[in-house]
Protein backbone atom coordinates (compact mmCIF):
# COMPACT_ATOMS: atom_id res chain seq x y z
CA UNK A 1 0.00 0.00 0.00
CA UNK A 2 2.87 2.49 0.58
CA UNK A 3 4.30 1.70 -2.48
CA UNK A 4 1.54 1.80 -4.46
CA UNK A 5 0.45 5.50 -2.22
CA UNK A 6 4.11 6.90 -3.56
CA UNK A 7 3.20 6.97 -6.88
CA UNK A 8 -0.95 6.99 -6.58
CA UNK A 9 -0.40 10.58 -4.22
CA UNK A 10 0.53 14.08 -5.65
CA UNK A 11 4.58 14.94 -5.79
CA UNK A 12 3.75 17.60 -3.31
CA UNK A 13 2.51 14.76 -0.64
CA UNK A 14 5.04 13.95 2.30
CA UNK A 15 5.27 11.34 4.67
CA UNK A 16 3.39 9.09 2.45
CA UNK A 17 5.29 6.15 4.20
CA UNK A 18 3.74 7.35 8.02
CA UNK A 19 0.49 8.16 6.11
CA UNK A 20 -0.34 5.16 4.55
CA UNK A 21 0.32 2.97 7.66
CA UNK A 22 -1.54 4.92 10.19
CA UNK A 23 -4.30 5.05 7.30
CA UNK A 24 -4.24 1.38 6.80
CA UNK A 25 -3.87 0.59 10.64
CA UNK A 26 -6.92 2.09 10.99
CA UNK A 27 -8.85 0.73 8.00
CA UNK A 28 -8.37 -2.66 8.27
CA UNK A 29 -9.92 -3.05 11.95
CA UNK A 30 -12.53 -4.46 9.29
CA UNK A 31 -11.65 -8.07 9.14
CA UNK A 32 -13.78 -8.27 5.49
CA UNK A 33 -11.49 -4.86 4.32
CA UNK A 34 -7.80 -6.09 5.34
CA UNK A 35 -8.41 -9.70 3.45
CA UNK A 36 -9.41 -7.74 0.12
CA UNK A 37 -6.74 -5.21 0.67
CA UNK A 38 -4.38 -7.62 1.54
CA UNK A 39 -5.35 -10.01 -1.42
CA UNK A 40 -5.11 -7.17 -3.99
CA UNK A 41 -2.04 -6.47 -2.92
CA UNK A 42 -0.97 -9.47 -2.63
CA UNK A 43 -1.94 -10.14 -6.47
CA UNK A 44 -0.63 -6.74 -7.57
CA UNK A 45 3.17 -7.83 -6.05
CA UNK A 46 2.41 -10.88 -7.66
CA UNK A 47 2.32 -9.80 -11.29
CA UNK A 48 5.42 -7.42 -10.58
CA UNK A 49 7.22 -10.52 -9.79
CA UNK A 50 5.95 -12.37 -12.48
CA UNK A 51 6.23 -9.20 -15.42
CA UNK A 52 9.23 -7.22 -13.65
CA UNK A 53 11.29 -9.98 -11.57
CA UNK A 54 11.13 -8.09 -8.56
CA UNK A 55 8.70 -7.05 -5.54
CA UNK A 56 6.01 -3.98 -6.15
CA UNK A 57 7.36 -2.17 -3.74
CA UNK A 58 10.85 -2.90 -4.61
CA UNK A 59 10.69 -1.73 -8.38
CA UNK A 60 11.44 2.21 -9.36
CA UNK A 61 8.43 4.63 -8.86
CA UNK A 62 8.38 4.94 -12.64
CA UNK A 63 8.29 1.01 -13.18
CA UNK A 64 5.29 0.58 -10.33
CA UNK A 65 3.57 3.66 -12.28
CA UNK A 66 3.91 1.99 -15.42
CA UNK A 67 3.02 -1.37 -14.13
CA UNK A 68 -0.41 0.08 -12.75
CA UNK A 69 -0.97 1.32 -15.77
CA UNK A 70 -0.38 -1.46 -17.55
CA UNK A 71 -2.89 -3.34 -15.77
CA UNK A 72 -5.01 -1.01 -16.55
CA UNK A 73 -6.22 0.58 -13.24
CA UNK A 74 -6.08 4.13 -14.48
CA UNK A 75 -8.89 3.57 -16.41
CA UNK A 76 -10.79 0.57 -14.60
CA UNK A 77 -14.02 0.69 -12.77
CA UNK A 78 -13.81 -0.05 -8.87
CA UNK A 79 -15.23 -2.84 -8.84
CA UNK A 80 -14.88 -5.27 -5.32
CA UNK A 81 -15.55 -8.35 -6.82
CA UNK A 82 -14.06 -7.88 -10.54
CA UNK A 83 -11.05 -8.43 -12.50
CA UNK A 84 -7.46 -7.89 -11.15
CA UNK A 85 -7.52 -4.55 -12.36
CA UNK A 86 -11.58 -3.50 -11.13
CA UNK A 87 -10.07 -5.02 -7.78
CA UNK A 88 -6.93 -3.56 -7.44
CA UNK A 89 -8.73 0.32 -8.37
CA UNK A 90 -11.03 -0.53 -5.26
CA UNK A 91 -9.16 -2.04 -2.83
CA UNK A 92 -6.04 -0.54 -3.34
CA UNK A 93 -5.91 3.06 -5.37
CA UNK A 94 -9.52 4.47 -4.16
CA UNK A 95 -8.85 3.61 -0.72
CA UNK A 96 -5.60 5.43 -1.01
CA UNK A 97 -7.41 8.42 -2.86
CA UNK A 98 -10.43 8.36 -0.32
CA UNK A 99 -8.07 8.67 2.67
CA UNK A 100 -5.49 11.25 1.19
CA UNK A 101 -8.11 13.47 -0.18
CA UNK A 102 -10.54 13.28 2.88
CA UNK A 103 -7.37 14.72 5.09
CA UNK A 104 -6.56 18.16 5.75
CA UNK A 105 -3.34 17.92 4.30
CA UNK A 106 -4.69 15.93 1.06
CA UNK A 107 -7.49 18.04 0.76
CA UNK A 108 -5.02 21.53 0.68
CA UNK A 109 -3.24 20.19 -1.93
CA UNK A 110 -6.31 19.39 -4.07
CA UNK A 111 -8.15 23.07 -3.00
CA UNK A 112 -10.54 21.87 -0.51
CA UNK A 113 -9.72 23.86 2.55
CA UNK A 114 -12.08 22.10 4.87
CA UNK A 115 -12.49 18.20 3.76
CA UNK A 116 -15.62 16.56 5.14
CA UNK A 117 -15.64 16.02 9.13
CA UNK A 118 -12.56 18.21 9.88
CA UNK A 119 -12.87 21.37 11.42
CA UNK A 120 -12.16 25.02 9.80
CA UNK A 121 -11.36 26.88 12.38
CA UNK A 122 -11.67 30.31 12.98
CA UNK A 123 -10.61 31.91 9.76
CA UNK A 124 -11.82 29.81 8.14
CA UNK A 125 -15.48 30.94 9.36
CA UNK A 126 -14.16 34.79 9.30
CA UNK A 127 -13.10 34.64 5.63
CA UNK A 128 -16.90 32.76 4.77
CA UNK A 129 -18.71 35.11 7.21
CA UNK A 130 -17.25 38.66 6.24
CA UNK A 131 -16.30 37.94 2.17
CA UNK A 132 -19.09 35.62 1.51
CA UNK A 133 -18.48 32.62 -0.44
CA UNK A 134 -15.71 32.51 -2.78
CA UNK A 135 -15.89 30.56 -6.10
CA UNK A 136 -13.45 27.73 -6.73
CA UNK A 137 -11.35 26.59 -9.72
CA UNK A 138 -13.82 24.25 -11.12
CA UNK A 139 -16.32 27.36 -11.11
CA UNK A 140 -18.33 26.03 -7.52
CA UNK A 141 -18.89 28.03 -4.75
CA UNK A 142 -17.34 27.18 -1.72
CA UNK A 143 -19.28 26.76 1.75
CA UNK A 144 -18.92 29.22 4.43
């Protein structure tokens, strides 16, 4: 999972290592969740072996990018149950997404100041209060 979180995250992201664990940790309390996580995984390192002669998480960034993409989970549906790549885009890549971009730190780097279920603050709620909403890249407004 960190492996795949090094080149699935933003250049921008640190302490993807420390991230990813505590993330994971804290996932798979869900006995169903760490088996599929585990077995995509599991698969993923797998094929590396099999198509690259060495570990996932022991091949180049470039080479695990390319090997995801070669598999095709770019551009697969997440699907739980599916092929190797529907599997790996659920279990492994959207749960990596879901957790970076749902964090403060994730969501700063993406231009959502206040992700879902973490706080604001105070200027936050000054800036909304006294300027009124501002609009966003993608042309939304953004809550106060």
């Amino acid at each position: 999972m960190v492996a795949a979180g090094e080149v699935v995250y933003p250049s921008a992201a640190e302490g993807v290592s420390e991230f990813v664990e505590t993330y994971v940790v804290g996932r798979a309390r869900d006995d169903s969740r760490r088996a599929a996580m585990v077995d995509a995984a599991t698969e993923l390192d797998d094929v590396a072996r099999d198509w690259e002669g060495a570990a996932f998480a022991d091949l180049p960034a470039d080479d695990r990018d390319r090997l995801l993409r070669e598999l095709g989970v770019d551009a697969a549906d997440p699907v739980p149950d599916g092929t190797l790549s529907e599997r790996l885009r659920f279990h492994v890549v959207n749960e990596l997404l879901y957790a970076f971009y749902a964090s403060p730190t994730g969501g700063r780097l993406a231009g959502i100041e206040n992700p879902i279920g973490h706080p604001g603050g105070a200027e936050s709620y000054r800036r909304a209060t006294m300027d009124g909403p501002e609009t966003t890249d993608s042309g939304g407004e953004r809550d106060g």
